[in-house]
C-alpha atoms as a PDB file:
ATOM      1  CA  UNK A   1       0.000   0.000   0.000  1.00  0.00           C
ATOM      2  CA  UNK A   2       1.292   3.243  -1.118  1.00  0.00           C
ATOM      3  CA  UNK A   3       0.492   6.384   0.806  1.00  0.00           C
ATOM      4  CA  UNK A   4       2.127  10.013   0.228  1.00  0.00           C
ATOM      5  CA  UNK A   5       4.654   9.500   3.095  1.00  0.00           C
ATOM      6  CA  UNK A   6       5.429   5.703   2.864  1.00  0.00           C
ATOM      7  CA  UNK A   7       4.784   2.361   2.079  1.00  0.00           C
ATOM      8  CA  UNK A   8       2.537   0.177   4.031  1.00  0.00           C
ATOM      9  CA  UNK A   9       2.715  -3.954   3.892  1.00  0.00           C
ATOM     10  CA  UNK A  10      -0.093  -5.382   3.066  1.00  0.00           C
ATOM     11  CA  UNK A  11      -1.934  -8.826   2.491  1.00  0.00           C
ATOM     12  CA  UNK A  12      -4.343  -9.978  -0.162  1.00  0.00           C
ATOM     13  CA  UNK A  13      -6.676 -12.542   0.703  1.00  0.00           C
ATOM     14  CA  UNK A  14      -6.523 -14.592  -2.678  1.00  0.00           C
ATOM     15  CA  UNK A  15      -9.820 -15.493  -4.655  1.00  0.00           C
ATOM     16  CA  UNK A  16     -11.699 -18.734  -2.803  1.00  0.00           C
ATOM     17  CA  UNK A  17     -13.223 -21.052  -4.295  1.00  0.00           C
ATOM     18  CA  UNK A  18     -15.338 -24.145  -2.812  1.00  0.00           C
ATOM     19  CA  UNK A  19     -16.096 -26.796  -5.354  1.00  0.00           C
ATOM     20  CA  UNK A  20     -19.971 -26.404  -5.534  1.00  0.00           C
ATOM     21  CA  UNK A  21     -20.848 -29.910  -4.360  1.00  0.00           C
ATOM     22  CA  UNK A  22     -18.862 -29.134  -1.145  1.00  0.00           C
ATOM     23  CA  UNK A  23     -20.312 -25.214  -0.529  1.00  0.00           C
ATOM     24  CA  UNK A  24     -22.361 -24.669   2.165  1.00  0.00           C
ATOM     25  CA  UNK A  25     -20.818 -26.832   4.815  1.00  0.00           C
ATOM     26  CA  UNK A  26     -18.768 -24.236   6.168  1.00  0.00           C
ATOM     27  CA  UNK A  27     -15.266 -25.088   4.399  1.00  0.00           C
ATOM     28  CA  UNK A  28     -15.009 -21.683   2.822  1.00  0.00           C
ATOM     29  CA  UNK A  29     -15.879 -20.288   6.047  1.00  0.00           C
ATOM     30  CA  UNK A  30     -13.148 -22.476   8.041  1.00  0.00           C
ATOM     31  CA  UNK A  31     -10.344 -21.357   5.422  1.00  0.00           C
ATOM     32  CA  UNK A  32     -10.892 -17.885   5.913  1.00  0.00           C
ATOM     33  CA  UNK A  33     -10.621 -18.090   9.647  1.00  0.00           C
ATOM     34  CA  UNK A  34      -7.540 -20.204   9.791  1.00  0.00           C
ATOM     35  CA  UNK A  35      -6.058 -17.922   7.377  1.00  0.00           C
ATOM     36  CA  UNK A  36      -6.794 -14.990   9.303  1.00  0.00           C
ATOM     37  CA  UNK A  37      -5.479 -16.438  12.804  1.00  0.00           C
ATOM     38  CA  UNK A  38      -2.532 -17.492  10.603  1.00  0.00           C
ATOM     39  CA  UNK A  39      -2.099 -13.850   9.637  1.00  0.00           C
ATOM     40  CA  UNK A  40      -2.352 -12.762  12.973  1.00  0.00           C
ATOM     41  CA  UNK A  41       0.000 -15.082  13.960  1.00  0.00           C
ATOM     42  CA  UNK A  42       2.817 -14.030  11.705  1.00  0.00           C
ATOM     43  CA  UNK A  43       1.895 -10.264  13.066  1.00  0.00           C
ATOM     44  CA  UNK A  44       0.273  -9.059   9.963  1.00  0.00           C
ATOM     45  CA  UNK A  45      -1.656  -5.566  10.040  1.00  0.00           C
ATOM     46  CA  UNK A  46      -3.778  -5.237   7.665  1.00  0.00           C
ATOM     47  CA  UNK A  47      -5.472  -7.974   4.926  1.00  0.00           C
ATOM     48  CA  UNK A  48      -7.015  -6.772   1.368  1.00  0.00           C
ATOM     49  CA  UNK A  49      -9.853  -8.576  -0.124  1.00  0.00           C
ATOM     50  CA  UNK A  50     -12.168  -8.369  -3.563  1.00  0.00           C
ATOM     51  CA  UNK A  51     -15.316 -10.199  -3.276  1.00  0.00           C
ATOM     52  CA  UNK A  52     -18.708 -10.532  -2.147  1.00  0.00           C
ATOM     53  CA  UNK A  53     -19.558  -8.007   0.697  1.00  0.00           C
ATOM     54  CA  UNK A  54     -22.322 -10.040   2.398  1.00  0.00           C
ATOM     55  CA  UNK A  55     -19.625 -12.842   2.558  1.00  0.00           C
ATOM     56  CA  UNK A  56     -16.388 -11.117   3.708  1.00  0.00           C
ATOM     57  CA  UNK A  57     -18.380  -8.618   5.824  1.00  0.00           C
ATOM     58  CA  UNK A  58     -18.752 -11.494   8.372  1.00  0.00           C
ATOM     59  CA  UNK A  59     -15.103 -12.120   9.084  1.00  0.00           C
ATOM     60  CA  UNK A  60     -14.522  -8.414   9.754  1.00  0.00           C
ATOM     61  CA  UNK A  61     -13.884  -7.306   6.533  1.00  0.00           C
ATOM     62  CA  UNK A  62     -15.138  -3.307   5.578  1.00  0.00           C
ATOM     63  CA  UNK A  63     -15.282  -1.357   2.539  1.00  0.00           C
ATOM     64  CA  UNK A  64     -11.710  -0.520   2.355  1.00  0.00           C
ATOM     65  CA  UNK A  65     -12.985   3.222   0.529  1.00  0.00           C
ATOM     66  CA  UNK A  66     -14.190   3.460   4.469  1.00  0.00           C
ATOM     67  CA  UNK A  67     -10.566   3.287   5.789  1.00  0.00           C
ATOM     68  CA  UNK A  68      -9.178   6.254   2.628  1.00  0.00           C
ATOM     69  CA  UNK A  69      -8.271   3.247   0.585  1.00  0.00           C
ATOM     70  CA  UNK A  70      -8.375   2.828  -3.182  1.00  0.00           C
ATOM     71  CA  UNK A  71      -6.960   0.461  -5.263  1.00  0.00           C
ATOM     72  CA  UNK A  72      -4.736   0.231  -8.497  1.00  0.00           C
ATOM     73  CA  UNK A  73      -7.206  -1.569 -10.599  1.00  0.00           C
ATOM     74  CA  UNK A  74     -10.379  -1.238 -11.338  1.00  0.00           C
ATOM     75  CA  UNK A  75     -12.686  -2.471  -8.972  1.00  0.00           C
ATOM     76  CA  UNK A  76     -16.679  -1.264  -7.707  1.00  0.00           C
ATOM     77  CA  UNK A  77     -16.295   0.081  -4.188  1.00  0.00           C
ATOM     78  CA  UNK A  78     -18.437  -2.338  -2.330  1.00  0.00           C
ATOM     79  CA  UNK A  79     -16.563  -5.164  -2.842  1.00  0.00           C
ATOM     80  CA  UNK A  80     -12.871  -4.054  -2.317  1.00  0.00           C
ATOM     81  CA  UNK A  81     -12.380  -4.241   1.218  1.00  0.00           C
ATOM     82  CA  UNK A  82      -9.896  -4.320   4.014  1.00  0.00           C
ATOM     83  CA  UNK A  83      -9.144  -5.669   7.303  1.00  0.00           C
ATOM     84  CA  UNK A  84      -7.589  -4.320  10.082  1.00  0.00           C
ATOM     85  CA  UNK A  85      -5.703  -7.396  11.768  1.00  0.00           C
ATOM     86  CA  UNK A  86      -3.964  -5.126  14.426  1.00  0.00           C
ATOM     87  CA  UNK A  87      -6.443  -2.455  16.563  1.00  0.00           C
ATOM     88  CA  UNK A  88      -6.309   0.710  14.204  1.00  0.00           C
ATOM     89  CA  UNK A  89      -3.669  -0.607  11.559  1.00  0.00           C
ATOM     90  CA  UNK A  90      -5.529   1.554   8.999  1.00  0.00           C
ATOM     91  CA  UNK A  91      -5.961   4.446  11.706  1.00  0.00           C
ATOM     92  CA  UNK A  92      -5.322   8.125   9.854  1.00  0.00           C
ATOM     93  CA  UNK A  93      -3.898   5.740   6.661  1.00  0.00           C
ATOM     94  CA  UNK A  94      -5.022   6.709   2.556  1.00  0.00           C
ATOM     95  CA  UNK A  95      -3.283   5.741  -0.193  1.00  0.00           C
ATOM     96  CA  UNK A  96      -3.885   3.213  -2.770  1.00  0.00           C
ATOM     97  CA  UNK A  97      -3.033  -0.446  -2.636  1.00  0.00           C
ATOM     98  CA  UNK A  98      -0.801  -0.970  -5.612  1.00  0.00           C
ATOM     99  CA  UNK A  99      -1.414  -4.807  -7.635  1.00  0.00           C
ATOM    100  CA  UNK A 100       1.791  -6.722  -9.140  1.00  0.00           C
ATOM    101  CA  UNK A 101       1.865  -5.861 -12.808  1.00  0.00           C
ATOM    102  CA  UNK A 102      -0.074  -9.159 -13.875  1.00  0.00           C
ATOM    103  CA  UNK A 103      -2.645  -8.532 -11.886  1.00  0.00           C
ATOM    104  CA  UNK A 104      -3.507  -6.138 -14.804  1.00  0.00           C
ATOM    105  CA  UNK A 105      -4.452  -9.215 -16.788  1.00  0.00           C
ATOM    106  CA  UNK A 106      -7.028 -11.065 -14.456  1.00  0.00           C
END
């Protein structure tokens, strides 16, 4: 993440997928949270997500436009989001978060 005085690590909670036969049982769910703790863990900050609100919004996740963010691609507002893994990680923070290059071709 790029702000005007510095630059701010950041992690991106890759796409999930649950094979459809197996949704609903709570896997997704389950890898999200151990992820997360895993994060925590490790002393991460701050965790960067694109995907369904009404999903993500349960593990903590908030419109990441809320926190000042924006992002280097192109994405609608509601469902780039961010995560504040440490109490106020994103406190008085804007800037953009900045993709790898080949992100570009997603």
């Amino acid at each position: 993440m790029k702000t005007p005085n510095q630059t701010i690590p950041a992690l991106a909670l890759a796409p999930l997928a649950v094979k459809p036969s197996h949704q609903h049982q709570g896997i997704g769910s389950r890898l999200v949270q151990v992820g997360l703790s895993k994060c925590r863990e490790l002393d991460h900050a701050i965790v960067i997500v694109v995907g369904d609100p009404r999903y993500y919004q349960r593990f903590g996740f908030k419109t990441a436009g809320n926190f000042g963010l924006q992002s280097s691609l192109s994405f609608p507002d509601e469902v780039f989001m961010a995560l504040e893994l440490q109490p106020a990680a994103l406190k008085n923070i804007t800037g953009t978060v900045l993709y790898p290059a080949y992100f570009q071709n997603l």
